[in-house]
N, C-alpha and C. Protein backbone atom coordinates (compact mmCIF):
# COMPACT_ATOMS: atom_id res chain seq x y z
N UNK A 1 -80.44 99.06 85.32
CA UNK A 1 -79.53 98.67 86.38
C UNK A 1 -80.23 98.81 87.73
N UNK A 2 -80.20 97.69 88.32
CA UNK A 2 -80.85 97.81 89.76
C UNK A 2 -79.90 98.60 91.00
N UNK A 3 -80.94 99.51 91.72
CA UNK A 3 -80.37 100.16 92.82
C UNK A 3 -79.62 99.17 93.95
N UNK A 4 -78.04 98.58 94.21
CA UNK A 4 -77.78 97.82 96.05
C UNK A 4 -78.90 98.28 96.83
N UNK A 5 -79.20 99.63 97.40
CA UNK A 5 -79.27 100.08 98.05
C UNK A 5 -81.02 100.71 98.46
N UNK A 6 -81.92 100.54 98.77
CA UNK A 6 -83.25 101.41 98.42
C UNK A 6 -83.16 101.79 100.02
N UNK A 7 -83.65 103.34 100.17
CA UNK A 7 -83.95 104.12 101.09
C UNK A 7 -85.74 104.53 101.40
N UNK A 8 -86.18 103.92 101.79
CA UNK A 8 -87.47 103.86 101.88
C UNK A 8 -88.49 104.85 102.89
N UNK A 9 -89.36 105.68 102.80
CA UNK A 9 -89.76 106.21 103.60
C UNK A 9 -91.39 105.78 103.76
N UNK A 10 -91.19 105.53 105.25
CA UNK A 10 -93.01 104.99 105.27
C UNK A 10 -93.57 105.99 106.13
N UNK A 11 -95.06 106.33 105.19
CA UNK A 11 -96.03 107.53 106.30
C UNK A 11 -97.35 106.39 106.38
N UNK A 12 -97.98 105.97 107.37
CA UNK A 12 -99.11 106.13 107.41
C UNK A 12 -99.19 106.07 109.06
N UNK A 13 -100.79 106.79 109.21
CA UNK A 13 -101.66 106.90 110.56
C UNK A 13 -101.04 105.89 111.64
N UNK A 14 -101.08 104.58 111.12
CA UNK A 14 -101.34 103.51 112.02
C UNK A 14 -99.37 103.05 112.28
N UNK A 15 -99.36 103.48 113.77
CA UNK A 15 -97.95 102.82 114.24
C UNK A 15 -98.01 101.07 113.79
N UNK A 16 -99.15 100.27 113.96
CA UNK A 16 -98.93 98.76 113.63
C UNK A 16 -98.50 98.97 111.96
N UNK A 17 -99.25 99.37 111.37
CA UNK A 17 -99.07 99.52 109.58
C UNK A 17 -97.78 99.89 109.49
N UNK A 18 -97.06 100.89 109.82
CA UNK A 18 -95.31 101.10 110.25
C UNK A 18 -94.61 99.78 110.11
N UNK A 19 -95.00 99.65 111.59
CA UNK A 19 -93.88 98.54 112.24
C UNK A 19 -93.87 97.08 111.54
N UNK A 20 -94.99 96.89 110.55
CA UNK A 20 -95.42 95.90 109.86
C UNK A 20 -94.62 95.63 108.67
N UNK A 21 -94.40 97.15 107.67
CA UNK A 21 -93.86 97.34 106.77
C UNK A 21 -92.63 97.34 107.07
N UNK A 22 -92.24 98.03 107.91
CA UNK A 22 -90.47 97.91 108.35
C UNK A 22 -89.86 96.32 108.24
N UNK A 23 -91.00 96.06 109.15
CA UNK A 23 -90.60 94.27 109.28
C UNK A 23 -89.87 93.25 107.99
N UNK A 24 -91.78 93.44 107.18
CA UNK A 24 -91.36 93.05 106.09
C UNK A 24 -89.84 93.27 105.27
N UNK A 25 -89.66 94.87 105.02
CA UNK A 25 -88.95 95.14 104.55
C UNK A 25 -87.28 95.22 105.04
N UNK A 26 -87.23 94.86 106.19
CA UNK A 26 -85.79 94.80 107.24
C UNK A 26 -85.33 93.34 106.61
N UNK A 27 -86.78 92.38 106.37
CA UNK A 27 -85.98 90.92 106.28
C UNK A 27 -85.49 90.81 104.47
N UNK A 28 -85.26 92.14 103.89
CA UNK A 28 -85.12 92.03 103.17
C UNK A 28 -83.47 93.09 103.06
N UNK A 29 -82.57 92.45 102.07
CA UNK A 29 -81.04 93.35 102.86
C UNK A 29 -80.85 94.57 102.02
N UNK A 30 -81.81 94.40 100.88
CA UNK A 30 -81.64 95.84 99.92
C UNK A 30 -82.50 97.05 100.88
N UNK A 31 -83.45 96.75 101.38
CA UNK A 31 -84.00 98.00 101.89
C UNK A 31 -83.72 98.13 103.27
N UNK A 32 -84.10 99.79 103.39
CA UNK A 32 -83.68 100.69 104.75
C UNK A 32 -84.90 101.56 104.78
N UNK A 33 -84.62 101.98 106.19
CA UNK A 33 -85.47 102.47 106.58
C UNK A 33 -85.10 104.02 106.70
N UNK A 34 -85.84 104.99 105.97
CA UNK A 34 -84.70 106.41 105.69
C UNK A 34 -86.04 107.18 106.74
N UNK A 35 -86.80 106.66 107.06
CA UNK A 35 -87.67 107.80 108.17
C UNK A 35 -89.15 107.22 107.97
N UNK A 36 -89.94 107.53 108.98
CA UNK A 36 -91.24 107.26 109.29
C UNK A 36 -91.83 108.40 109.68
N UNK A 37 -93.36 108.40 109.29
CA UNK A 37 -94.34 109.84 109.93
C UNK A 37 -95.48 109.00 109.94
N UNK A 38 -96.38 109.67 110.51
CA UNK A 38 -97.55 109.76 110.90
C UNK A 38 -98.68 110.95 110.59
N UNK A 39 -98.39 111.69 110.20
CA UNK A 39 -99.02 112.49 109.45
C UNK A 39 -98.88 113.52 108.40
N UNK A 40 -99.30 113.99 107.85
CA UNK A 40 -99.32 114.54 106.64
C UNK A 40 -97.45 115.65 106.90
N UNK A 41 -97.37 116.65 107.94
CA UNK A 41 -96.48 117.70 108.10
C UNK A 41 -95.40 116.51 108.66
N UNK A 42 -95.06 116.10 109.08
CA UNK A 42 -94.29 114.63 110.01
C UNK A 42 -93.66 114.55 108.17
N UNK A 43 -94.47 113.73 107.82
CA UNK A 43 -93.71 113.61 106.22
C UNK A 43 -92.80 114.29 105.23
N UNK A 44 -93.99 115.38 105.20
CA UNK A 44 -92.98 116.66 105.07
C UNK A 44 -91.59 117.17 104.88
N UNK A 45 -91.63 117.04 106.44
CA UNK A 45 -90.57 117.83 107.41
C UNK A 45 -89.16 116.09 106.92
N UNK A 46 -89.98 115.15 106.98
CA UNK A 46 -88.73 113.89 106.67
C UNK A 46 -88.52 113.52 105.60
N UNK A 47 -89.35 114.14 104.38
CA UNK A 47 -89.15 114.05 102.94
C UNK A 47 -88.24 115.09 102.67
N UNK A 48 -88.39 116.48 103.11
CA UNK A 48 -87.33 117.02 102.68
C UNK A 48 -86.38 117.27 103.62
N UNK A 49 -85.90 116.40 104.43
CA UNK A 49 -84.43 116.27 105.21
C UNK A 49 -83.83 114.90 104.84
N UNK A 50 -84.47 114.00 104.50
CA UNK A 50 -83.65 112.64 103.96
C UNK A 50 -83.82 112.00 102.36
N UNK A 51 -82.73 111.52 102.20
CA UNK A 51 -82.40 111.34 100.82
C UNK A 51 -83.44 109.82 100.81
N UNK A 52 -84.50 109.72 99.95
CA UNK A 52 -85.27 108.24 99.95
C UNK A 52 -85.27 108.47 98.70
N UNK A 53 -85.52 106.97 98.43
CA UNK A 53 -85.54 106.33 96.72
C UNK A 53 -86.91 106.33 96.71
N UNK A 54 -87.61 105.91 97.65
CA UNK A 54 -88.99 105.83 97.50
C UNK A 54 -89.94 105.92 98.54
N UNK A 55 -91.41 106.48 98.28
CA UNK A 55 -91.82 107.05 99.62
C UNK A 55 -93.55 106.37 99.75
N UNK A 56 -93.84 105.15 100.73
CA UNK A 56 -94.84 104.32 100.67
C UNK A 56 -95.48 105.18 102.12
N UNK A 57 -96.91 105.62 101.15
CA UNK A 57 -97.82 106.52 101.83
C UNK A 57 -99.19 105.72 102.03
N UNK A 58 -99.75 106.23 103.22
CA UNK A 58 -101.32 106.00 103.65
C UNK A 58 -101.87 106.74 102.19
N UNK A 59 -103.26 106.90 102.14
CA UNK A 59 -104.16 107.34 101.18
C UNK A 59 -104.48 108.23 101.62
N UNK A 60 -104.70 108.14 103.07
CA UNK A 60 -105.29 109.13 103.97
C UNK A 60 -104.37 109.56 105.27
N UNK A 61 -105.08 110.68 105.52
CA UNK A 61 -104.16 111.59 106.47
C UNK A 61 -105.44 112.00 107.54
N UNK A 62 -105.38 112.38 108.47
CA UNK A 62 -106.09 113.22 108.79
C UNK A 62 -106.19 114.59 108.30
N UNK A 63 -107.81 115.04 108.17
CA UNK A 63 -107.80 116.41 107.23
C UNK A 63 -107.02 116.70 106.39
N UNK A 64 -106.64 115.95 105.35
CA UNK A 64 -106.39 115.74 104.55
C UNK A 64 -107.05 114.81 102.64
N UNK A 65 -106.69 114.83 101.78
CA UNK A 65 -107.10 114.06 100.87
C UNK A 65 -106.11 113.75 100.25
N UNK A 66 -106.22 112.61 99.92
CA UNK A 66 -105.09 112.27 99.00
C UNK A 66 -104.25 113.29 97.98
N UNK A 67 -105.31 113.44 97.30
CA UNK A 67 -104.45 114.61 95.73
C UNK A 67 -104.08 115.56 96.56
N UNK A 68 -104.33 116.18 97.30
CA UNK A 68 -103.89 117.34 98.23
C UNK A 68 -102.44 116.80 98.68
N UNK A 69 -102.29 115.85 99.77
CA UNK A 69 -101.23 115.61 99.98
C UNK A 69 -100.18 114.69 99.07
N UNK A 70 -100.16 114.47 97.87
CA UNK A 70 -99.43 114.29 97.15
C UNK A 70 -98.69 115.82 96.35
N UNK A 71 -99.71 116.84 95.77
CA UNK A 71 -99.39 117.99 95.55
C UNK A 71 -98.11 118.72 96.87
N UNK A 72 -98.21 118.12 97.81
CA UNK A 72 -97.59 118.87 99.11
C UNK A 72 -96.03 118.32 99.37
N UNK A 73 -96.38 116.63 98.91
CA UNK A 73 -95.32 115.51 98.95
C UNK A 73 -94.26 116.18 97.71
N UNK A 74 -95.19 116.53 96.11
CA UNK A 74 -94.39 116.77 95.18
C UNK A 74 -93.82 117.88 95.34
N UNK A 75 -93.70 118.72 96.01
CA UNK A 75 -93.47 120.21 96.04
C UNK A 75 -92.43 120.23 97.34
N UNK A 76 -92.23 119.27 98.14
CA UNK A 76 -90.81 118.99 98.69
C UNK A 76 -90.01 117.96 97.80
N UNK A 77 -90.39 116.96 97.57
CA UNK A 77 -89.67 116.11 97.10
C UNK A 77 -90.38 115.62 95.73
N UNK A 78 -90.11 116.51 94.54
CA UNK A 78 -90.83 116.18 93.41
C UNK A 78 -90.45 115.32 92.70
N UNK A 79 -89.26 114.41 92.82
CA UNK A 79 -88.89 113.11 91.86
C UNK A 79 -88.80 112.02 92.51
N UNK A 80 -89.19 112.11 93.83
CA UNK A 80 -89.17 110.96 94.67
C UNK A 80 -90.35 109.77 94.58
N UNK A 81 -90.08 108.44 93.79
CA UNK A 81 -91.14 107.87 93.28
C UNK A 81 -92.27 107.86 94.80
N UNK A 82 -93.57 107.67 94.33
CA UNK A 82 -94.11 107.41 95.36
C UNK A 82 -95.30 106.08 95.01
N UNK A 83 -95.80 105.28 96.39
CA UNK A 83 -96.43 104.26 96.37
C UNK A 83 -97.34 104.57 97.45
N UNK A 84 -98.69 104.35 97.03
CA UNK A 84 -99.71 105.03 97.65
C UNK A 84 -100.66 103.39 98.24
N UNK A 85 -100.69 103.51 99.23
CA UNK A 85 -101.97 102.26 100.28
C UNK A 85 -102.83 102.70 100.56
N UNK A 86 -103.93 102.17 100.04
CA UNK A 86 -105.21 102.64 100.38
C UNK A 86 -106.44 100.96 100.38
N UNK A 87 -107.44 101.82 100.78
CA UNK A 87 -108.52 100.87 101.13
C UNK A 87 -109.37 100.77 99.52
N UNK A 88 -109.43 102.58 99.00
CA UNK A 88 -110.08 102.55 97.84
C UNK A 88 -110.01 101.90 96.38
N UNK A 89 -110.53 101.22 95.98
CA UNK A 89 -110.41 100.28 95.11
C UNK A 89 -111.25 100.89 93.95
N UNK A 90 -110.56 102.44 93.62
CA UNK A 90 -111.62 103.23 92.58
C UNK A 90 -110.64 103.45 91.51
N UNK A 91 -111.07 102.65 90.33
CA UNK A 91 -110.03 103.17 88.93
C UNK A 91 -109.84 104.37 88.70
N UNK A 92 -110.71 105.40 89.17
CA UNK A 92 -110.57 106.24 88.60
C UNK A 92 -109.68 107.40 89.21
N UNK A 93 -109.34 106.81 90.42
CA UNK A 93 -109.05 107.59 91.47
C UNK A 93 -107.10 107.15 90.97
N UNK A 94 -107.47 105.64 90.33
CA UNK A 94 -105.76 105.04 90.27
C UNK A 94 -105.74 106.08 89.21
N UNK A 95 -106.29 106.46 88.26
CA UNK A 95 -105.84 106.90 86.73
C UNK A 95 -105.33 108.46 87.20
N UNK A 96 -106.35 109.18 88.55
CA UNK A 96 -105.65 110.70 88.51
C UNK A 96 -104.75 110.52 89.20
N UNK A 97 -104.31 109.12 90.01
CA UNK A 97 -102.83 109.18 90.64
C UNK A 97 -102.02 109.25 89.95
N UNK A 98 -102.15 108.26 88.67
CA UNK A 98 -100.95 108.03 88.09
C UNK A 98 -100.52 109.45 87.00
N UNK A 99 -101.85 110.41 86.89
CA UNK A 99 -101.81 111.37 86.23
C UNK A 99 -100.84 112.06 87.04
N UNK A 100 -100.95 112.37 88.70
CA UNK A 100 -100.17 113.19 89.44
C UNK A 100 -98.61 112.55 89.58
N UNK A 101 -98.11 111.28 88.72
CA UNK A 101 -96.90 111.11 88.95
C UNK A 101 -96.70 109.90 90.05
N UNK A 102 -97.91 109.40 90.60
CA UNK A 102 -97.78 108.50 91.47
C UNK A 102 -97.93 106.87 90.80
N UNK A 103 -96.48 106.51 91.27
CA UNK A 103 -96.06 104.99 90.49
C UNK A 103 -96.49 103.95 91.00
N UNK A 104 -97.40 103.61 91.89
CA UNK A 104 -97.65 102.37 92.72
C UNK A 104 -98.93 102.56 93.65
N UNK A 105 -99.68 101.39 93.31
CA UNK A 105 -100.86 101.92 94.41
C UNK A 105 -101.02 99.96 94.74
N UNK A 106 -101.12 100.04 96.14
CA UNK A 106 -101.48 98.91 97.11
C UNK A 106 -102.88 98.94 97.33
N UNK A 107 -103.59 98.31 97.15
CA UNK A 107 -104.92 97.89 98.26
C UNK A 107 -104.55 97.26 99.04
N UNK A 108 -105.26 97.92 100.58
CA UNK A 108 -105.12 97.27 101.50
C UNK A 108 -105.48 95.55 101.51
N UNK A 109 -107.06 95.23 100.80
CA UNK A 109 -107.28 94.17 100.84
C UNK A 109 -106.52 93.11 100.02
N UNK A 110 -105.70 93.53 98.96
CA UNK A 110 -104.34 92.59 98.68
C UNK A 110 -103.82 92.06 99.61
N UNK A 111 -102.93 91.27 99.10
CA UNK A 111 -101.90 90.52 99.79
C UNK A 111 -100.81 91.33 99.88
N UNK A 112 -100.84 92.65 100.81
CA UNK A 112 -99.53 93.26 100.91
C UNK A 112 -98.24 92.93 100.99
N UNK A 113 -98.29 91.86 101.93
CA UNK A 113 -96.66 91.34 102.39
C UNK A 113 -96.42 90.56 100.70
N UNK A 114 -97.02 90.18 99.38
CA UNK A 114 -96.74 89.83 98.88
C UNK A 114 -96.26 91.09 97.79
N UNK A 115 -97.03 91.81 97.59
CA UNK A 115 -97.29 92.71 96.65
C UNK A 115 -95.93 94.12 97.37
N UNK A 116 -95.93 94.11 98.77
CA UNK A 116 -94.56 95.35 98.68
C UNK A 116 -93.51 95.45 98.01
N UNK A 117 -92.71 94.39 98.36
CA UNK A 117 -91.17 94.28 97.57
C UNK A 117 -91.44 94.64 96.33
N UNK A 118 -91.84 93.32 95.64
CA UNK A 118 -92.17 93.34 93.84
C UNK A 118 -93.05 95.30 93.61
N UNK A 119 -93.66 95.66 94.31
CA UNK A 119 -93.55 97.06 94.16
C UNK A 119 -92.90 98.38 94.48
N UNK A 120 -91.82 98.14 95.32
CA UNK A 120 -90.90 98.98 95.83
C UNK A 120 -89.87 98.62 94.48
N UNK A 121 -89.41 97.32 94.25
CA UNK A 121 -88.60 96.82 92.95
C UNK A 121 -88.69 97.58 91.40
N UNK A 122 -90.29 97.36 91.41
CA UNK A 122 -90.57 97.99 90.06
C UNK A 122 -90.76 100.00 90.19
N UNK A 123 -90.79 100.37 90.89
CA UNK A 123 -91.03 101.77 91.06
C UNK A 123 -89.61 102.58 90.99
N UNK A 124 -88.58 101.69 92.21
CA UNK A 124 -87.05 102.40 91.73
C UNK A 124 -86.60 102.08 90.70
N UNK A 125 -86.90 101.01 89.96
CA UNK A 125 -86.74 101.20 88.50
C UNK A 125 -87.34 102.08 87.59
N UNK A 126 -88.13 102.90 88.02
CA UNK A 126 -88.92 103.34 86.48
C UNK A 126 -90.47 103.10 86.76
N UNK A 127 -90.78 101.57 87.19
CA UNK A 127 -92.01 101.32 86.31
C UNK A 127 -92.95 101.39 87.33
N UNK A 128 -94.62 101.30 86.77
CA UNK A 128 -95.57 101.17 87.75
C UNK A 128 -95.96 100.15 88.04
N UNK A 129 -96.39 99.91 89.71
CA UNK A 129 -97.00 98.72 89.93
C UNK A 129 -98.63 99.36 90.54
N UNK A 130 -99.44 98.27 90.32
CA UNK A 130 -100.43 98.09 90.68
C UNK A 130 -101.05 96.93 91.33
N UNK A 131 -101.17 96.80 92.33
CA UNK A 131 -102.20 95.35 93.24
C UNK A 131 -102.61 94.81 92.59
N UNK A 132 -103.09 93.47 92.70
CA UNK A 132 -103.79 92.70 91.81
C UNK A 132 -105.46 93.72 91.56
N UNK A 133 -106.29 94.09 92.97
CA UNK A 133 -107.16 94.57 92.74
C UNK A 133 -107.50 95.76 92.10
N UNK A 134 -106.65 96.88 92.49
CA UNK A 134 -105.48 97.93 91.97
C UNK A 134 -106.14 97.96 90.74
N UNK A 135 -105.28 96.91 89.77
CA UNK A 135 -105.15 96.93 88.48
C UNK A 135 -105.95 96.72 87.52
N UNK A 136 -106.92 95.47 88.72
CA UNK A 136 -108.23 95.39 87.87
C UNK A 136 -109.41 96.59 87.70
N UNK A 137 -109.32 97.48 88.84
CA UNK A 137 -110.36 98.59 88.63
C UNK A 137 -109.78 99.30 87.94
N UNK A 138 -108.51 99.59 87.55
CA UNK A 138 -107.81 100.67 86.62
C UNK A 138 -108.01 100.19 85.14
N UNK A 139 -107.75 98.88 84.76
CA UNK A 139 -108.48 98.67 83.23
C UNK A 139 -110.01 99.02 83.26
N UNK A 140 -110.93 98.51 84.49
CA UNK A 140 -111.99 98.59 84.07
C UNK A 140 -112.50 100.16 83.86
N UNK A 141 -111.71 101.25 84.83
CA UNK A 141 -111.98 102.65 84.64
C UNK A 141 -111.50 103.27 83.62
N UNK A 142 -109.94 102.52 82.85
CA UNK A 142 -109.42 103.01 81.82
C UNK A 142 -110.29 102.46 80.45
N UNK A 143 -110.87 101.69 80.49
CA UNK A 143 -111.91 101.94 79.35
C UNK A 143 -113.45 102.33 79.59
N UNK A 144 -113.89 102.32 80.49
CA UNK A 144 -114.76 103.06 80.64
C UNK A 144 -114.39 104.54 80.16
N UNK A 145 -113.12 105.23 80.68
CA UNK A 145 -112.80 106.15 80.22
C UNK A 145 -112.81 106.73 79.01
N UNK A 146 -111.95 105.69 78.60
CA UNK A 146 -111.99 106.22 76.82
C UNK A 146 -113.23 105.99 76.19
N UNK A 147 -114.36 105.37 76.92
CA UNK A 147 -115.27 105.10 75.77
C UNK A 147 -116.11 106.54 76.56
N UNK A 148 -115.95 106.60 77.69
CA UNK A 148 -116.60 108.59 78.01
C UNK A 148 -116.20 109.31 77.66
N UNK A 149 -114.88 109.83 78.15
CA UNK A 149 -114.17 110.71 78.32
C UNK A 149 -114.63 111.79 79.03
N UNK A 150 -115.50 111.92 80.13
CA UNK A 150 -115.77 112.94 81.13
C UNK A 150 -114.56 114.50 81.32
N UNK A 151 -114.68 115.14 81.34
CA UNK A 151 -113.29 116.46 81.32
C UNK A 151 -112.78 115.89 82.70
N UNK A 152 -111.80 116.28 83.15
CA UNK A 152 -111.18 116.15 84.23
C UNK A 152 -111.51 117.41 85.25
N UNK A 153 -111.53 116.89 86.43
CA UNK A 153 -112.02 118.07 87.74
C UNK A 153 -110.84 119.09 87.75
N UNK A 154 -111.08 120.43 88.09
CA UNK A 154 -110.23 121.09 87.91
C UNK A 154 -109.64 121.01 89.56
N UNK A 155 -108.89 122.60 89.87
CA UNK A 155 -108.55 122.08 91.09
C UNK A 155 -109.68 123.31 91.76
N UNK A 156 -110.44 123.60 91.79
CA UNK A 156 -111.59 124.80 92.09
C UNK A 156 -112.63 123.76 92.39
N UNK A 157 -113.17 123.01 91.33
CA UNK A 157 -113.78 121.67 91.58
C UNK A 157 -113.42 120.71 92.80
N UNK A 158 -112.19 120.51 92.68
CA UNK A 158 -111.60 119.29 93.85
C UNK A 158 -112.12 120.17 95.29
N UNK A 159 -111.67 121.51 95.08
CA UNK A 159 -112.45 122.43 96.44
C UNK A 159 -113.26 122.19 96.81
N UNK A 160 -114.22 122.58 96.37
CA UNK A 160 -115.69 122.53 96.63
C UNK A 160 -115.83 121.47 96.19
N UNK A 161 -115.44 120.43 96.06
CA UNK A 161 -116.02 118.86 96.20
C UNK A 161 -115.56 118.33 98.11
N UNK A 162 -114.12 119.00 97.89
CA UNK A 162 -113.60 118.78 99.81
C UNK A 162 -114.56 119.44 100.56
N UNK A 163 -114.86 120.38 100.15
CA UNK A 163 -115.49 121.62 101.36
C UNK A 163 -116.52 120.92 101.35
N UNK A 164 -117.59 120.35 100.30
CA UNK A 164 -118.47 119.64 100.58
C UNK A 164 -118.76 118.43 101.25
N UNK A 165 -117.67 117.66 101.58
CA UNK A 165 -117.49 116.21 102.06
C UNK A 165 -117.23 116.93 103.86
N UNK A 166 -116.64 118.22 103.66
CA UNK A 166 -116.37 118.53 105.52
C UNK A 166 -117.58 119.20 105.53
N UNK A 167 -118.54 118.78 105.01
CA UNK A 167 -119.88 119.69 105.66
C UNK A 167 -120.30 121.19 105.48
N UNK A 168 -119.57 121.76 104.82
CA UNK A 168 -119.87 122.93 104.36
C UNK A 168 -121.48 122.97 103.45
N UNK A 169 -122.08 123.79 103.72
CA UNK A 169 -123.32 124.13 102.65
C UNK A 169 -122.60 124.49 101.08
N UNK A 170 -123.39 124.97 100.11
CA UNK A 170 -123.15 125.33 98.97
C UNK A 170 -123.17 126.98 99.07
N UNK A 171 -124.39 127.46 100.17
CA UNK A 171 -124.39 128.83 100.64
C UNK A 171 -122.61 129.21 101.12
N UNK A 172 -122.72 128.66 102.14
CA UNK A 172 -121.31 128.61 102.80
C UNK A 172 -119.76 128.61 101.83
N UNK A 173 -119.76 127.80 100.99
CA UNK A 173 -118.90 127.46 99.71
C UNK A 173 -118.43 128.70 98.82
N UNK A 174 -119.86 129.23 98.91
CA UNK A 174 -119.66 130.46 97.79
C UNK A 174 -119.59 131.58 98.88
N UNK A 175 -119.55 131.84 99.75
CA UNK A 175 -118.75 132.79 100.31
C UNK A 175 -117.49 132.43 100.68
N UNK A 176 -117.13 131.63 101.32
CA UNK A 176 -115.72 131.09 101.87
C UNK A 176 -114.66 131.30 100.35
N UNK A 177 -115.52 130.89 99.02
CA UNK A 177 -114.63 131.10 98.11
C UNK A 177 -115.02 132.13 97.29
N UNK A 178 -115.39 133.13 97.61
CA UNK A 178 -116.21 134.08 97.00
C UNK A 178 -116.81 133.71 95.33
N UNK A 179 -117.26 132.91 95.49
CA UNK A 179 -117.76 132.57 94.20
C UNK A 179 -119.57 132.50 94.07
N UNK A 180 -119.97 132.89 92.98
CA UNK A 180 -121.29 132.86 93.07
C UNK A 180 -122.01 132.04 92.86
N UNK A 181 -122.80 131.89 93.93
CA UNK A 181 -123.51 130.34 93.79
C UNK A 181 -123.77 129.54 92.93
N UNK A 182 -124.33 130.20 91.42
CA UNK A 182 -124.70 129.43 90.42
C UNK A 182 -123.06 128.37 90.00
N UNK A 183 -122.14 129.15 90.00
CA UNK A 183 -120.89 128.36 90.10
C UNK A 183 -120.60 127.21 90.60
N UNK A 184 -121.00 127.23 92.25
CA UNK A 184 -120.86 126.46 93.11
C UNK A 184 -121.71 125.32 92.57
N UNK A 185 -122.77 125.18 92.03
CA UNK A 185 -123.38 124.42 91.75
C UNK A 185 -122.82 123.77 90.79
């Protein structure tokens, strides 16, 4: 049974990317606009004060990473489907979204204004959508996968993979997390 009604919440960086999506989605009479942010705490603070059906996020935040701020998103609002926009066009990155519960991923370089609705549609129902491009790196990572099967990063790993991308040494790493270097490595 389809929702009358979808309550939509949009976060990303860019006020044009906002006002873009609103647009789209105003000329449409099922959706509303249940709150907007701009950064990671902004979201937050409007995920858990308003009731949304669904919540269309940047990839990125400032100082932030994605899996981080989805963990932050689920822990206010943990059944609230979510639809993730990004630039990254990495299967493998779609497969640990969809592992974390996340129903929808946009590439930017899609045809967004085509690809929103039909993915806001399929997500308050239940199901997942994926971009055309989206979808193609996610088969090609989902069998690459199964024919690897690499273990999955833990979340100690995801650490010191962040701490490493903000410039931290490996010296630095293993004190900040008191861990001993050979670890860190």
């Amino acid at each position: 049974m389809e929702k009358d009604s979808v309550q939509v919440v949009i976060a990303d960086d860019s006020d044009l990317i906002i006002r873009g999506i609103e647009s789209l989605l105003l000329a449409h009479s099922r959706f509303s606009i249940a709150g907007t942010a701009r950064h990671i705490r902004h979201l937050l603070d409007v995920a858990a004060t308003v009731e949304a059906d669904v919540i269309v996020m940047n990839e990125w935040f400032f100082n932030i990473d994605i899996l981080t701020a989805i963990k932050q998103v689920r822990e206010v609002t943990p059944e609230t489907p979510l639809i993730i926009m990004g630039s990254l066009a990495d299967g493998l990155l779609m497969r640990d979204l969809v592992v974390m519960g996340v129903k929808g991923y946009l590439y930017k370089a899609d045809n967004l204004s085509d690809d929103l609705v039909p993915a806001l549609n399929a997500v308050v129902q239940g199901e997942h959508y994926l971009s055309p491009t989206a979808r193609a790196e996610y088969v090609v990572a989902s069998e690459m996968w199964e024919a690897k099967k690499p273990p999955p990063l833990t979340d100690e790993m995801r650490l010191v993979l962040r701490l490493l991308t903000q410039g931290e040494t490996v010296m630095r790493i293993s004190q900040i997390l008191d861990m001993k270097l050979k670890r860190v490595y």
